[in-house]
PDB file of N, CA and C in Angstrom:
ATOM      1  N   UNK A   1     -38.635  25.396  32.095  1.00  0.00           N
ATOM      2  CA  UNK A   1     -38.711  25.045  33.493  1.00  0.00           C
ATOM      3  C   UNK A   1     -37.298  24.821  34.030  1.00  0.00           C
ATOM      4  N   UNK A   2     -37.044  25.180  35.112  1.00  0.00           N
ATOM      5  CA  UNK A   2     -35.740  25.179  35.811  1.00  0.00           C
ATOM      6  C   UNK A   2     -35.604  23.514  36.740  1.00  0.00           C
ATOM      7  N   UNK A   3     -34.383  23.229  36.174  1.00  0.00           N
ATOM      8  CA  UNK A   3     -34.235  22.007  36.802  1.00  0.00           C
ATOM      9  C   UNK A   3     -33.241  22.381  37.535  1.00  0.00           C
ATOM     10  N   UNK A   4     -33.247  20.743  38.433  1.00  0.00           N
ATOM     11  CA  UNK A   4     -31.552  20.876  39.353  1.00  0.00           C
ATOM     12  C   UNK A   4     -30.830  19.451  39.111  1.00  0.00           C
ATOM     13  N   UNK A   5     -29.454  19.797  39.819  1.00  0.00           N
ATOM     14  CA  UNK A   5     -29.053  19.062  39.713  1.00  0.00           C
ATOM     15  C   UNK A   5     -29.807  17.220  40.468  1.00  0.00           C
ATOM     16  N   UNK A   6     -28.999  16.265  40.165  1.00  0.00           N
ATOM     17  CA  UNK A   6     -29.499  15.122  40.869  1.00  0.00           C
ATOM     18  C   UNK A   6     -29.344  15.430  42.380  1.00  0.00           C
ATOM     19  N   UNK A   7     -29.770  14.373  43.080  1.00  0.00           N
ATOM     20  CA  UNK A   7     -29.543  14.646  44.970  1.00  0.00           C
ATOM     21  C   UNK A   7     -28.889  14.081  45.257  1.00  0.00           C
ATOM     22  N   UNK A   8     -27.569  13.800  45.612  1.00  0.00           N
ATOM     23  CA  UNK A   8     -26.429  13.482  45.823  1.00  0.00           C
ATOM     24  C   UNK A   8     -26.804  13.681  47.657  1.00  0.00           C
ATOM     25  N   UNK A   9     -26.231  12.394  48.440  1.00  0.00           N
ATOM     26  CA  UNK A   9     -26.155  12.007  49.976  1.00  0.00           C
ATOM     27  C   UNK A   9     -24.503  11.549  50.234  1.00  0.00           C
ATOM     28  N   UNK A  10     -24.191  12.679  50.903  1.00  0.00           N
ATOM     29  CA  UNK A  10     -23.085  12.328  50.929  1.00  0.00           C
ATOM     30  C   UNK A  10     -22.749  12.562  52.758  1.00  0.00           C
ATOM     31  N   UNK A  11     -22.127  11.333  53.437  1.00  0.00           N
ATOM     32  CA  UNK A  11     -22.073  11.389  54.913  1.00  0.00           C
ATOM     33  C   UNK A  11     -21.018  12.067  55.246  1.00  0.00           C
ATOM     34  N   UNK A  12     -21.052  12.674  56.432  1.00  0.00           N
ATOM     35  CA  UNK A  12     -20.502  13.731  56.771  1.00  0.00           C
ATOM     36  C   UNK A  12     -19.972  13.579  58.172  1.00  0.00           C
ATOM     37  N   UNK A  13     -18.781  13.329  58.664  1.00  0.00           N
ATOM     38  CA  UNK A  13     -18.130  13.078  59.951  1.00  0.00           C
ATOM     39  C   UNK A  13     -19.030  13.691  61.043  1.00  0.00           C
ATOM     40  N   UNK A  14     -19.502  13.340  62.334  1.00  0.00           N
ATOM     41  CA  UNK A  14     -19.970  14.294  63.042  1.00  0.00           C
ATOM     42  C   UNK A  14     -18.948  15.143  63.802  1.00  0.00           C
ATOM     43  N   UNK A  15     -17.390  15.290  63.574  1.00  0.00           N
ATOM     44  CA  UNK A  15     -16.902  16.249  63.563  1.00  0.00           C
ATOM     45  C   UNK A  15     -16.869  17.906  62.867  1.00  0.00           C
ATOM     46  N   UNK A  16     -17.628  18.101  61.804  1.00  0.00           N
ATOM     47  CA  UNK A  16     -18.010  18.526  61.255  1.00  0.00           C
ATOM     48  C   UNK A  16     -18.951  20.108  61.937  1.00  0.00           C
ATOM     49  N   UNK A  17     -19.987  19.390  62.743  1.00  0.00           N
ATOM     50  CA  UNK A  17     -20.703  19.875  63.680  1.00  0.00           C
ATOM     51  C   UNK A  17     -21.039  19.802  64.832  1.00  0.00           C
ATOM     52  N   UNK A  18     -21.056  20.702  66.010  1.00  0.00           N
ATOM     53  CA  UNK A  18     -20.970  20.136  67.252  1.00  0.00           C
ATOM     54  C   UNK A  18     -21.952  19.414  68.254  1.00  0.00           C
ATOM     55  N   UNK A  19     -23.508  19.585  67.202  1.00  0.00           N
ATOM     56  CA  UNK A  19     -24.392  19.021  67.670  1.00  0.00           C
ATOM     57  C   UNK A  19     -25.103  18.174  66.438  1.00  0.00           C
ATOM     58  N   UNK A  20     -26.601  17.660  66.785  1.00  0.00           N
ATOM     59  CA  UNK A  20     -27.059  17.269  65.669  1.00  0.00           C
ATOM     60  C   UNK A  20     -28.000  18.150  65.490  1.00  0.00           C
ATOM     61  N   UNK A  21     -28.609  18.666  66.456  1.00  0.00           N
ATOM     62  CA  UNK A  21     -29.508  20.093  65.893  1.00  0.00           C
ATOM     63  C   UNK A  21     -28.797  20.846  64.954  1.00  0.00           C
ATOM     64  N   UNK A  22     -27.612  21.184  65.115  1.00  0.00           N
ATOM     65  CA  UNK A  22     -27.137  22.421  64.296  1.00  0.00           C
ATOM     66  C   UNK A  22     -26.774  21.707  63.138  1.00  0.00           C
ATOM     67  N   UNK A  23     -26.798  20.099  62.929  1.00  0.00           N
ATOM     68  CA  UNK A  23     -26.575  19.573  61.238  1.00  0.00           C
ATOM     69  C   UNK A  23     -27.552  19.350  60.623  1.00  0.00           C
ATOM     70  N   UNK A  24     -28.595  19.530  61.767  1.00  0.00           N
ATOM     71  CA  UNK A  24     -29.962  19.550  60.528  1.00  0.00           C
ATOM     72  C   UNK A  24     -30.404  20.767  60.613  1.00  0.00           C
ATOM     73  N   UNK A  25     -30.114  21.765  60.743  1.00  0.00           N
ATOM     74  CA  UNK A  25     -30.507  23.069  60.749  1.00  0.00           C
ATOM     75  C   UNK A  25     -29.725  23.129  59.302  1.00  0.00           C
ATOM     76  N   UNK A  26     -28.716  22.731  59.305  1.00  0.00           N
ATOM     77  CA  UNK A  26     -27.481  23.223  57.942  1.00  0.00           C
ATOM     78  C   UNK A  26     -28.075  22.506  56.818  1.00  0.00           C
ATOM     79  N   UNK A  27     -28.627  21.375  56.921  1.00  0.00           N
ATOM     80  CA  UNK A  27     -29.505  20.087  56.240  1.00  0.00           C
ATOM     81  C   UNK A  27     -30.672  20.489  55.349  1.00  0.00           C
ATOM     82  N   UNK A  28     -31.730  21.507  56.213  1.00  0.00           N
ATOM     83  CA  UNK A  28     -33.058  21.709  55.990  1.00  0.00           C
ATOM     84  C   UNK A  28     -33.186  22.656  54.897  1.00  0.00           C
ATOM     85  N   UNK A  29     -32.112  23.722  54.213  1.00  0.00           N
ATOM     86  CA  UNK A  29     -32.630  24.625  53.678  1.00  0.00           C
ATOM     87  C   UNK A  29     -32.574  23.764  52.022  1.00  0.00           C
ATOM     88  N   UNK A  30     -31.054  22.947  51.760  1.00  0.00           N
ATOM     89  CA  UNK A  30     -31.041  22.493  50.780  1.00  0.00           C
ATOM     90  C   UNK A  30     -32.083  20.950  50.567  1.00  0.00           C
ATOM     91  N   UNK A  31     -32.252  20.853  51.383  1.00  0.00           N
ATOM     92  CA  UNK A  31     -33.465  19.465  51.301  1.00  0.00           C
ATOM     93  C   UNK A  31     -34.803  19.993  51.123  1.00  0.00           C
ATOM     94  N   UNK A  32     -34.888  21.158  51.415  1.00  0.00           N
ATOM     95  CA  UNK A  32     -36.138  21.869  51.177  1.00  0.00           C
ATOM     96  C   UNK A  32     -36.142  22.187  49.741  1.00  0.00           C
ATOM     97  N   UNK A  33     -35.375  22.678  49.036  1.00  0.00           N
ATOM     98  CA  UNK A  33     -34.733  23.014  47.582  1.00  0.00           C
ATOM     99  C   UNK A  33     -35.027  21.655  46.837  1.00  0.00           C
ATOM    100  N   UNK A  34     -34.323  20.702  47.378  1.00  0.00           N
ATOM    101  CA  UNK A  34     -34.416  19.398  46.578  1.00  0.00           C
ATOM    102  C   UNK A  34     -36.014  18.972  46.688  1.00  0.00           C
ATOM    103  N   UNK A  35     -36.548  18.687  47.845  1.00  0.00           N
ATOM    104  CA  UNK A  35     -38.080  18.141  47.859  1.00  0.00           C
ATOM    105  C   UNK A  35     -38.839  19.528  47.123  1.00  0.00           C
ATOM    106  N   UNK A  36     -38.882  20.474  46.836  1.00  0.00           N
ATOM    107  CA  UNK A  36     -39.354  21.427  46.232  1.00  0.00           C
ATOM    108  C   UNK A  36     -39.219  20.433  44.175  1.00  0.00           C
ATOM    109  N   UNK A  37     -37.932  20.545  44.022  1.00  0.00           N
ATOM    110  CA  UNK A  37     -37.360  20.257  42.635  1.00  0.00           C
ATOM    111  C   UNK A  37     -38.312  18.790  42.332  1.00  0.00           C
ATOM    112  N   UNK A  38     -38.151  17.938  43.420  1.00  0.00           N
ATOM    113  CA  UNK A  38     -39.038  16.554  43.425  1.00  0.00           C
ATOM    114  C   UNK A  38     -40.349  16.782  43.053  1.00  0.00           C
ATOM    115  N   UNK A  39     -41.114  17.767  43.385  1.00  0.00           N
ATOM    116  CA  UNK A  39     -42.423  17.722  43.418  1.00  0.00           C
ATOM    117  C   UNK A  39     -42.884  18.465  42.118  1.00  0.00           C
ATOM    118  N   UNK A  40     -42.400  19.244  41.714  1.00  0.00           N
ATOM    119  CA  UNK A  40     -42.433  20.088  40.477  1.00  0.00           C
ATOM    120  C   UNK A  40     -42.330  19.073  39.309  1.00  0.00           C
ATOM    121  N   UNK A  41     -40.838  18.383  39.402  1.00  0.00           N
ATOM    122  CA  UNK A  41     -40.943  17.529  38.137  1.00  0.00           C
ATOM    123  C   UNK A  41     -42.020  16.491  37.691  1.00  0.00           C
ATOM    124  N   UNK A  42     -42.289  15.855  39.083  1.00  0.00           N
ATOM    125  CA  UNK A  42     -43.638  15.066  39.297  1.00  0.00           C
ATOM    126  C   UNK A  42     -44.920  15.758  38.795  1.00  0.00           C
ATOM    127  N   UNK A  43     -44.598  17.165  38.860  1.00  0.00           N
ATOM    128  CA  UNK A  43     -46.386  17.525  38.207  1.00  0.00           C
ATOM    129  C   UNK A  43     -45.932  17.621  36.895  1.00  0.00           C
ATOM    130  N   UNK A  44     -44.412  18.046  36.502  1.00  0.00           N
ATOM    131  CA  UNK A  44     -44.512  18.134  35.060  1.00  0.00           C
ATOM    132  C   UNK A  44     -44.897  17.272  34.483  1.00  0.00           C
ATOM    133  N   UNK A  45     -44.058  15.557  34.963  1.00  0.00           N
ATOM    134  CA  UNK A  45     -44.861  14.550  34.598  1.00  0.00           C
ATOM    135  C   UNK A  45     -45.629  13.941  34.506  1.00  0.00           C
ATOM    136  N   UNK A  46     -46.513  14.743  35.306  1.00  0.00           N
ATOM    137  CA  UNK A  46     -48.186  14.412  35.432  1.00  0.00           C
ATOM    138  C   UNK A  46     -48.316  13.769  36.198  1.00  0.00           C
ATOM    139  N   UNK A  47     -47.454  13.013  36.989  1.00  0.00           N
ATOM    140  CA  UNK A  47     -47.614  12.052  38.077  1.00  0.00           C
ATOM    141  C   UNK A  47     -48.736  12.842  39.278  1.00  0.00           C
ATOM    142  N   UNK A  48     -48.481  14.542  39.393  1.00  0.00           N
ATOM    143  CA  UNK A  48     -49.168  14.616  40.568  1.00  0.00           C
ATOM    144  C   UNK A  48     -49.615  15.632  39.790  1.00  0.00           C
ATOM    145  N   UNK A  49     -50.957  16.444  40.712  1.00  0.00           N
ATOM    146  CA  UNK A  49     -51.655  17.404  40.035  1.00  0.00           C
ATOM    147  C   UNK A  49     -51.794  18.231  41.020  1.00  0.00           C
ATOM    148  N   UNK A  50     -52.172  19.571  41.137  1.00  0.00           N
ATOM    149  CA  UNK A  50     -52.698  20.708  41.934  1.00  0.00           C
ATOM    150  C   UNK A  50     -53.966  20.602  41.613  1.00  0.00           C
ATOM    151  N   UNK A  51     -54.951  20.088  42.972  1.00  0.00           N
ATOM    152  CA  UNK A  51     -56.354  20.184  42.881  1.00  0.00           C
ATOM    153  C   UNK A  51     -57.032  21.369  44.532  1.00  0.00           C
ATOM    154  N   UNK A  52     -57.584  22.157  43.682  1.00  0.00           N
ATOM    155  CA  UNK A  52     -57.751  23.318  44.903  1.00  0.00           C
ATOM    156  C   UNK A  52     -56.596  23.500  45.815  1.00  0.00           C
ATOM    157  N   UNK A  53     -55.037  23.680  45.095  1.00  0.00           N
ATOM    158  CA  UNK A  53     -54.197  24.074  46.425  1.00  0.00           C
ATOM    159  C   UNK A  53     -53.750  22.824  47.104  1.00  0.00           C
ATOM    160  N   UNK A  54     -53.993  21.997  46.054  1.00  0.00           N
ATOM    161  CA  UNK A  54     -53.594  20.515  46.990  1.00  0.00           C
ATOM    162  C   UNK A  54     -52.402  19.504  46.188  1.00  0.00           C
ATOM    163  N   UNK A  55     -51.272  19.400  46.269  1.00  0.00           N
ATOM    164  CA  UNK A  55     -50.811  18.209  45.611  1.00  0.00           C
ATOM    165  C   UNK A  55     -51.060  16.674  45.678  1.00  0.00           C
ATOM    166  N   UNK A  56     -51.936  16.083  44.702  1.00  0.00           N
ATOM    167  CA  UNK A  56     -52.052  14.896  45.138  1.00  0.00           C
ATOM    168  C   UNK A  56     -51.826  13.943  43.969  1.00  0.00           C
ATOM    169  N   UNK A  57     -51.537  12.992  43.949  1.00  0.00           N
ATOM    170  CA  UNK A  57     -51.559  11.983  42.729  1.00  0.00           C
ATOM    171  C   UNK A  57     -52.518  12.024  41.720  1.00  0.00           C
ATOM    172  N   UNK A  58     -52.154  11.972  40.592  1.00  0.00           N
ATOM    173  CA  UNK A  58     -52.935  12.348  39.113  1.00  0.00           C
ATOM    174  C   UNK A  58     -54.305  11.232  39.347  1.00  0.00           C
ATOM    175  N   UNK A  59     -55.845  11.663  39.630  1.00  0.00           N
ATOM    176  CA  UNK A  59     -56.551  10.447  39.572  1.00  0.00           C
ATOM    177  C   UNK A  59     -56.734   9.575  37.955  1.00  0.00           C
ATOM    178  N   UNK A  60     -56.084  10.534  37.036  1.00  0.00           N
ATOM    179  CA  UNK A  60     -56.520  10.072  35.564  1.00  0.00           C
ATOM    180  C   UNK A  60     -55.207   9.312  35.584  1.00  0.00           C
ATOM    181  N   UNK A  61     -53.836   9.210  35.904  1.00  0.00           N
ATOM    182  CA  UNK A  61     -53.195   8.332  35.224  1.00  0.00           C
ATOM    183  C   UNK A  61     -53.072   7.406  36.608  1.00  0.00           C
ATOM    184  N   UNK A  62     -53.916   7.308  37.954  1.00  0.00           N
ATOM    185  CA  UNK A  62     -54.146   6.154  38.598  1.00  0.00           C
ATOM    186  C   UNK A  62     -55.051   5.208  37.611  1.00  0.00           C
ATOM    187  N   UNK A  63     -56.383   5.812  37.302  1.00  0.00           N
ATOM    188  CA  UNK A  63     -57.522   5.060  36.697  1.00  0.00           C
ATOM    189  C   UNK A  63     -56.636   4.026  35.512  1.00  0.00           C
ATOM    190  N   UNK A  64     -55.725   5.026  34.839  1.00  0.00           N
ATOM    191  CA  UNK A  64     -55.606   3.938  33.391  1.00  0.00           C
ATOM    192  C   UNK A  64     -54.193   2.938  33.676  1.00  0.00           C
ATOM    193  N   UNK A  65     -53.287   2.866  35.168  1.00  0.00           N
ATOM    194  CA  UNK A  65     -52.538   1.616  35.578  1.00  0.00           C
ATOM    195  C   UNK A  65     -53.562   0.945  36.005  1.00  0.00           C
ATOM    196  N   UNK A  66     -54.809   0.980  36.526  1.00  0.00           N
ATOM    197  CA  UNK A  66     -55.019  -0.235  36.874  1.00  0.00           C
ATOM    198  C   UNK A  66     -55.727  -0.992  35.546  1.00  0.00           C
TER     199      UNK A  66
END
């Protein structure tokens, strides 16, 4: 399985860009990458499951924390 690196937040002058639309336009493709990487490892760990096309929290390892 392909991992990534950690998610590193690092602030960024708003000189940088001349609006804030256009810094979250620049924002969205790699945060999409990262919340992608988030959700994957979570099913590896079983934390979440694919039920019909759905990501949702594992109901078998809710049942055995409580």
């Amino acid at each position: 399985m392909r991992t990534s690196s950690p998610i590193q937040v690092k602030e960024i002058s708003g000189d940088h860009y001349p609006d804030l639309m256009t810094a979250q336009a620049k924002a969205v493709k790699n945060m999409a990458a990262d919340f992608a990487a988030i959700i994957r490892r979570l099913q590896a760990d079983g934390v979440l499951v694919n039920v019909n096309g759905r990501i949702i929290p594992n109901p078998e390892r809710m049942q055995n924390s409580e």
